[in-house]
N, C-alpha and C. Protein backbone atom coordinates (compact mmCIF):
# COMPACT_ATOMS: atom_id res chain seq x y z
N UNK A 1 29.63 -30.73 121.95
CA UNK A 1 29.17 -29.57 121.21
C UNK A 1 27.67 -29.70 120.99
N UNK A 2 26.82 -28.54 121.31
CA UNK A 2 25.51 -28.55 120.84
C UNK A 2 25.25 -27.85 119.65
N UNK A 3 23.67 -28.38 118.74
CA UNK A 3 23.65 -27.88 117.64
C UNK A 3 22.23 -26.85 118.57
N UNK A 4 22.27 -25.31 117.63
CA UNK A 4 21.11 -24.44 118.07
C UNK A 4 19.97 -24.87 116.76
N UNK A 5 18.34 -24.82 117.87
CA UNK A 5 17.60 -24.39 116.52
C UNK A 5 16.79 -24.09 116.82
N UNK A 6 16.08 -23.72 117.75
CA UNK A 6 14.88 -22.30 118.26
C UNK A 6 13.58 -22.77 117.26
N UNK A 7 13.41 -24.07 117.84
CA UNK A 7 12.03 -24.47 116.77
C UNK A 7 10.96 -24.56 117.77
N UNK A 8 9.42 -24.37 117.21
CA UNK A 8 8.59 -24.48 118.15
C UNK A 8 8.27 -25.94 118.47
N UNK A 9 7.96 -26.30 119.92
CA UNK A 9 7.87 -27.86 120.07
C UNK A 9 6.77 -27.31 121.27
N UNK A 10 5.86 -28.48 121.85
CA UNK A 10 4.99 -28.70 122.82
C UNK A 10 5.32 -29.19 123.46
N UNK A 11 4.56 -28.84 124.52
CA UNK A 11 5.33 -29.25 126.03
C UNK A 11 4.75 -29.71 126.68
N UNK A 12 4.51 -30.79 127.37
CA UNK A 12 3.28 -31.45 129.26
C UNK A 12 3.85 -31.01 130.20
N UNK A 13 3.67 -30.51 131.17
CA UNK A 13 4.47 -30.10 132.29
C UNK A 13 3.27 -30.74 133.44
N UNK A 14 3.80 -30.43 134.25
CA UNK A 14 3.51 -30.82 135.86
C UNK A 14 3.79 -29.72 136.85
N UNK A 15 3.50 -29.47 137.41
CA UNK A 15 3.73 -28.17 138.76
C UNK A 15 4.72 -27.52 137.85
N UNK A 16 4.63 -26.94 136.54
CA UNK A 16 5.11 -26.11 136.33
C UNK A 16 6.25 -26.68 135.81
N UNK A 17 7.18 -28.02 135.71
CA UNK A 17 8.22 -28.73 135.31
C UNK A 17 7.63 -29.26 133.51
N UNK A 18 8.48 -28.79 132.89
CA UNK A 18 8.54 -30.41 131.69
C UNK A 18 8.55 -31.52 132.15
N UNK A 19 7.56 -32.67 131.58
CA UNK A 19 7.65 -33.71 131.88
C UNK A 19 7.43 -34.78 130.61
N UNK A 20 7.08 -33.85 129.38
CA UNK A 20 7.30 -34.44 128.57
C UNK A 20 7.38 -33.53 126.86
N UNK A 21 7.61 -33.59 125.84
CA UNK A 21 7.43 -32.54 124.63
C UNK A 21 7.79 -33.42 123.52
N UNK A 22 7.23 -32.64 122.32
CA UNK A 22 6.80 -33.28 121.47
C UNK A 22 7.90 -32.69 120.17
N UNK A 23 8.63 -33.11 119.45
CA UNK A 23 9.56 -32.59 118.40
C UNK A 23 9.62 -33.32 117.15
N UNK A 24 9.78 -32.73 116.16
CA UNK A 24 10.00 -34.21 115.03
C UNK A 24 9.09 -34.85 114.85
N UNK A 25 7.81 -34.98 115.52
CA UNK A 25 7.03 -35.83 115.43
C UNK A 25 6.74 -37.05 116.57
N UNK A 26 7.87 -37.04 117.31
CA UNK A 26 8.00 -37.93 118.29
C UNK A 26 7.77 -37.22 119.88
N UNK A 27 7.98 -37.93 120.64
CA UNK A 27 7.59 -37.96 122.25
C UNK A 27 8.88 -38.08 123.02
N UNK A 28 9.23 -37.02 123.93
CA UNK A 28 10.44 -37.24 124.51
C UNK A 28 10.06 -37.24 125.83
N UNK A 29 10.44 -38.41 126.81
CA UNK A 29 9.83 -37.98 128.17
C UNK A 29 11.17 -37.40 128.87
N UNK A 30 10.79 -36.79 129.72
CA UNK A 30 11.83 -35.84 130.48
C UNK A 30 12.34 -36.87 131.44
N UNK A 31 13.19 -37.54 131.83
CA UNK A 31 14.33 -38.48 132.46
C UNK A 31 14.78 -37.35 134.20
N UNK A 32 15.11 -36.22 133.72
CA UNK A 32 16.02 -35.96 134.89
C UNK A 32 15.72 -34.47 134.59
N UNK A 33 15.77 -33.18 135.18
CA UNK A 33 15.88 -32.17 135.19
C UNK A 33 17.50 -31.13 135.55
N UNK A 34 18.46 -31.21 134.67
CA UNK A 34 19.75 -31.07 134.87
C UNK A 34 20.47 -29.08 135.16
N UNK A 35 19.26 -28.83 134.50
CA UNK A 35 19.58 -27.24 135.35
C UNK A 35 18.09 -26.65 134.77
N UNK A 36 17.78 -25.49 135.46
CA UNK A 36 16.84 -24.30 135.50
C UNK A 36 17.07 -23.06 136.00
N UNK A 37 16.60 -22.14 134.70
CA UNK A 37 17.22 -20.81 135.07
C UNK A 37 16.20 -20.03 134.15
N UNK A 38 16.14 -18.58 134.48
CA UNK A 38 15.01 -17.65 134.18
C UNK A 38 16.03 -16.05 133.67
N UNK A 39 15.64 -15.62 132.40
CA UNK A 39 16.51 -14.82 132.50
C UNK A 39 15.62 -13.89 131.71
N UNK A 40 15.73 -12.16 132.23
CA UNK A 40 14.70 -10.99 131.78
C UNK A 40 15.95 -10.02 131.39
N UNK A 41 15.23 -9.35 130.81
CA UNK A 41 16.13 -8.17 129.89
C UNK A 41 15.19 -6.80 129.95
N UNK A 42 15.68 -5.97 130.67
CA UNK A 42 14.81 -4.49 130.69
C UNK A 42 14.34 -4.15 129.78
N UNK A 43 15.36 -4.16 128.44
CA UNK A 43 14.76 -3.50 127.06
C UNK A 43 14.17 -4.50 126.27
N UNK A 44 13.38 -5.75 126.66
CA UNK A 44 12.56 -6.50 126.26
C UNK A 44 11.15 -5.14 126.53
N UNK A 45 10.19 -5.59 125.34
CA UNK A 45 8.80 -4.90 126.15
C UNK A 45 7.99 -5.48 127.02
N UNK A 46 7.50 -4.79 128.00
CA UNK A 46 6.82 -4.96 128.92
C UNK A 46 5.56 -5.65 128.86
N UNK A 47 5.70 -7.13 129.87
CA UNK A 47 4.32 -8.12 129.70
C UNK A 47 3.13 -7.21 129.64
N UNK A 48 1.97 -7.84 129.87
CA UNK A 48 0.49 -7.08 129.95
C UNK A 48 0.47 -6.50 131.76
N UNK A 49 0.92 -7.59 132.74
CA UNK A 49 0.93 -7.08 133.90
C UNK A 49 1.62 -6.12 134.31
N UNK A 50 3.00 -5.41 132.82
CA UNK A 50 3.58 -4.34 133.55
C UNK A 50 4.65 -4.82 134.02
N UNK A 51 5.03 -6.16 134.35
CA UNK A 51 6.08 -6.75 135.11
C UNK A 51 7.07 -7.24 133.39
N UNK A 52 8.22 -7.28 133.68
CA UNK A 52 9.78 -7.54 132.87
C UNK A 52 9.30 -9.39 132.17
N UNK A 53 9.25 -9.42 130.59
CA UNK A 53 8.97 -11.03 130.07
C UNK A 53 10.28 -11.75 130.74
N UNK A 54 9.76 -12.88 130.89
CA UNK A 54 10.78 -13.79 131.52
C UNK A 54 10.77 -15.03 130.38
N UNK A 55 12.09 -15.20 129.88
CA UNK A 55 12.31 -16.36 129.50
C UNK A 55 12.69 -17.84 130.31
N UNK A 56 12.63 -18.45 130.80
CA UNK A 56 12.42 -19.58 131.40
C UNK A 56 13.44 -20.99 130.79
N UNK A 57 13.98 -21.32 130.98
CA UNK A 57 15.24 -22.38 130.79
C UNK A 57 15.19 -23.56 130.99
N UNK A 58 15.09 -24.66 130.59
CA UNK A 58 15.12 -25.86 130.90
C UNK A 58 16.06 -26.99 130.45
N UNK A 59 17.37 -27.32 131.00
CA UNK A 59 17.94 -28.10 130.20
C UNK A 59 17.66 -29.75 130.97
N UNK A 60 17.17 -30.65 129.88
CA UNK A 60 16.76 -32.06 130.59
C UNK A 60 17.27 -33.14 130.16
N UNK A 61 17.41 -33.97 130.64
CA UNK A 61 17.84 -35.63 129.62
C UNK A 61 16.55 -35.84 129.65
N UNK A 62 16.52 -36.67 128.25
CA UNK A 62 15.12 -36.64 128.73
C UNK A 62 14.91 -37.93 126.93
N UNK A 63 14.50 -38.81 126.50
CA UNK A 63 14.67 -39.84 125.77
C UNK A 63 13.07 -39.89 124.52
N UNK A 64 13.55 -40.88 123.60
CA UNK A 64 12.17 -41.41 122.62
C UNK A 64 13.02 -42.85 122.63
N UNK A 65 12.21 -43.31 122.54
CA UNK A 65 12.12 -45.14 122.26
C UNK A 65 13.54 -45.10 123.11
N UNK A 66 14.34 -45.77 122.21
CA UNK A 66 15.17 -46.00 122.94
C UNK A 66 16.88 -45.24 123.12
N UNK A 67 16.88 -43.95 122.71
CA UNK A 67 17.74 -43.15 122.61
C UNK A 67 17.38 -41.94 123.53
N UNK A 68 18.56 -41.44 123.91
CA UNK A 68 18.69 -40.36 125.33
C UNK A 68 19.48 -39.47 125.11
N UNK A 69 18.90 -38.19 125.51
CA UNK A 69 20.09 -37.18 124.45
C UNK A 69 20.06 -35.95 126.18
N UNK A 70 20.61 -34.97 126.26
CA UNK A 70 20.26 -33.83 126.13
C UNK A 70 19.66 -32.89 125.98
N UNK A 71 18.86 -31.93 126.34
CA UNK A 71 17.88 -31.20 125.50
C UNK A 71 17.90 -29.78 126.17
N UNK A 72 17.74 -28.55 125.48
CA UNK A 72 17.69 -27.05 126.52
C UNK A 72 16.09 -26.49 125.76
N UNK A 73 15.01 -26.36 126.53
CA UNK A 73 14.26 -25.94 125.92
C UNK A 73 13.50 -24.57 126.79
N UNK A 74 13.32 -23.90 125.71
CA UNK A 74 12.89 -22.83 126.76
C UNK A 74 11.13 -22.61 126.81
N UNK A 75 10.46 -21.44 127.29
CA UNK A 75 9.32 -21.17 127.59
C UNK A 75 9.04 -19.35 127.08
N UNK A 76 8.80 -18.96 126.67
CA UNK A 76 8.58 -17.57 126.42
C UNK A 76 7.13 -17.14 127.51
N UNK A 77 7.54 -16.23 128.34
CA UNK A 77 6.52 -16.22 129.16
C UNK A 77 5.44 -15.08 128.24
N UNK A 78 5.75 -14.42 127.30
CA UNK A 78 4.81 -13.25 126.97
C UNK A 78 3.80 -13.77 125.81
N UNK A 79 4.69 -14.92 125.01
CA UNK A 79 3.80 -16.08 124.22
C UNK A 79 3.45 -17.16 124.75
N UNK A 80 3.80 -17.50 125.48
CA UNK A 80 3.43 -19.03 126.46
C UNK A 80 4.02 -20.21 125.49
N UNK A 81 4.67 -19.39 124.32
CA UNK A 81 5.25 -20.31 123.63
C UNK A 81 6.55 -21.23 123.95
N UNK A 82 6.68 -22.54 123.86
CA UNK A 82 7.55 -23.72 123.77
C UNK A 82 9.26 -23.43 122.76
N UNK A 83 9.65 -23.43 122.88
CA UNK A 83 10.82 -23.80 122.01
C UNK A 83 11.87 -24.60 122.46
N UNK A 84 12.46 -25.70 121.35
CA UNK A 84 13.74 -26.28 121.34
C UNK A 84 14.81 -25.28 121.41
N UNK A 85 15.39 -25.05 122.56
CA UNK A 85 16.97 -23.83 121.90
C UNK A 85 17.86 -24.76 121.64
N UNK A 86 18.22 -26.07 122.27
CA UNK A 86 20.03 -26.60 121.81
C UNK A 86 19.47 -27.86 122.17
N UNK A 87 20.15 -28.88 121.22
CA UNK A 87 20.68 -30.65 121.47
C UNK A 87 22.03 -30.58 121.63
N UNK A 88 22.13 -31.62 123.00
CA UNK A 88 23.98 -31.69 122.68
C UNK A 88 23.89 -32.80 122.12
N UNK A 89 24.99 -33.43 121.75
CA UNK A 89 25.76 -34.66 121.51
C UNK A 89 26.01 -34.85 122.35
């Protein structure tokens, strides 16, 4: 079971991948990349280019010190903003 919580967190990426983000205060490096997916909604409003916002998906293993969890974090393409959406257990 995952818990939701849509908090803002920072992100390092690489060609466009997470490769590492920042939550809690701590450093999680990204381990493995376990799915990616992009999903738009018509009746979202329209970016500045005119083209449909894309939310952006990332679910990763991905660890701090010495614990390894799970993680789904997304990307808001119209804020460029970061968010935690779900931890599993």
């Amino acid at each position: 079971m995952g818990r939701v919580y849509g908090v803002p967190i920072t992100v390092w990426e690489s060609d466009g991948r997470p490769t590492r983000f920042q939550w809690d205060g701590r450093i999680y490096t990204v381990q493995r990349i376990l799915d990616h997916w992009v999903t738009l909604r018509a009746d979202w409003t329209p970016a500045a280019d005119g083209g449909l916002p894309e939310r952006r998906h990332w679910r990763v293993q991905a660890g701090s010190d010495r614990s390894f969890g799970v993680y789904e974090i997304r990307h808001e393409s119209t804020s460029g903003a970061w968010l935690l959406a779900r931890v599993w257990d």
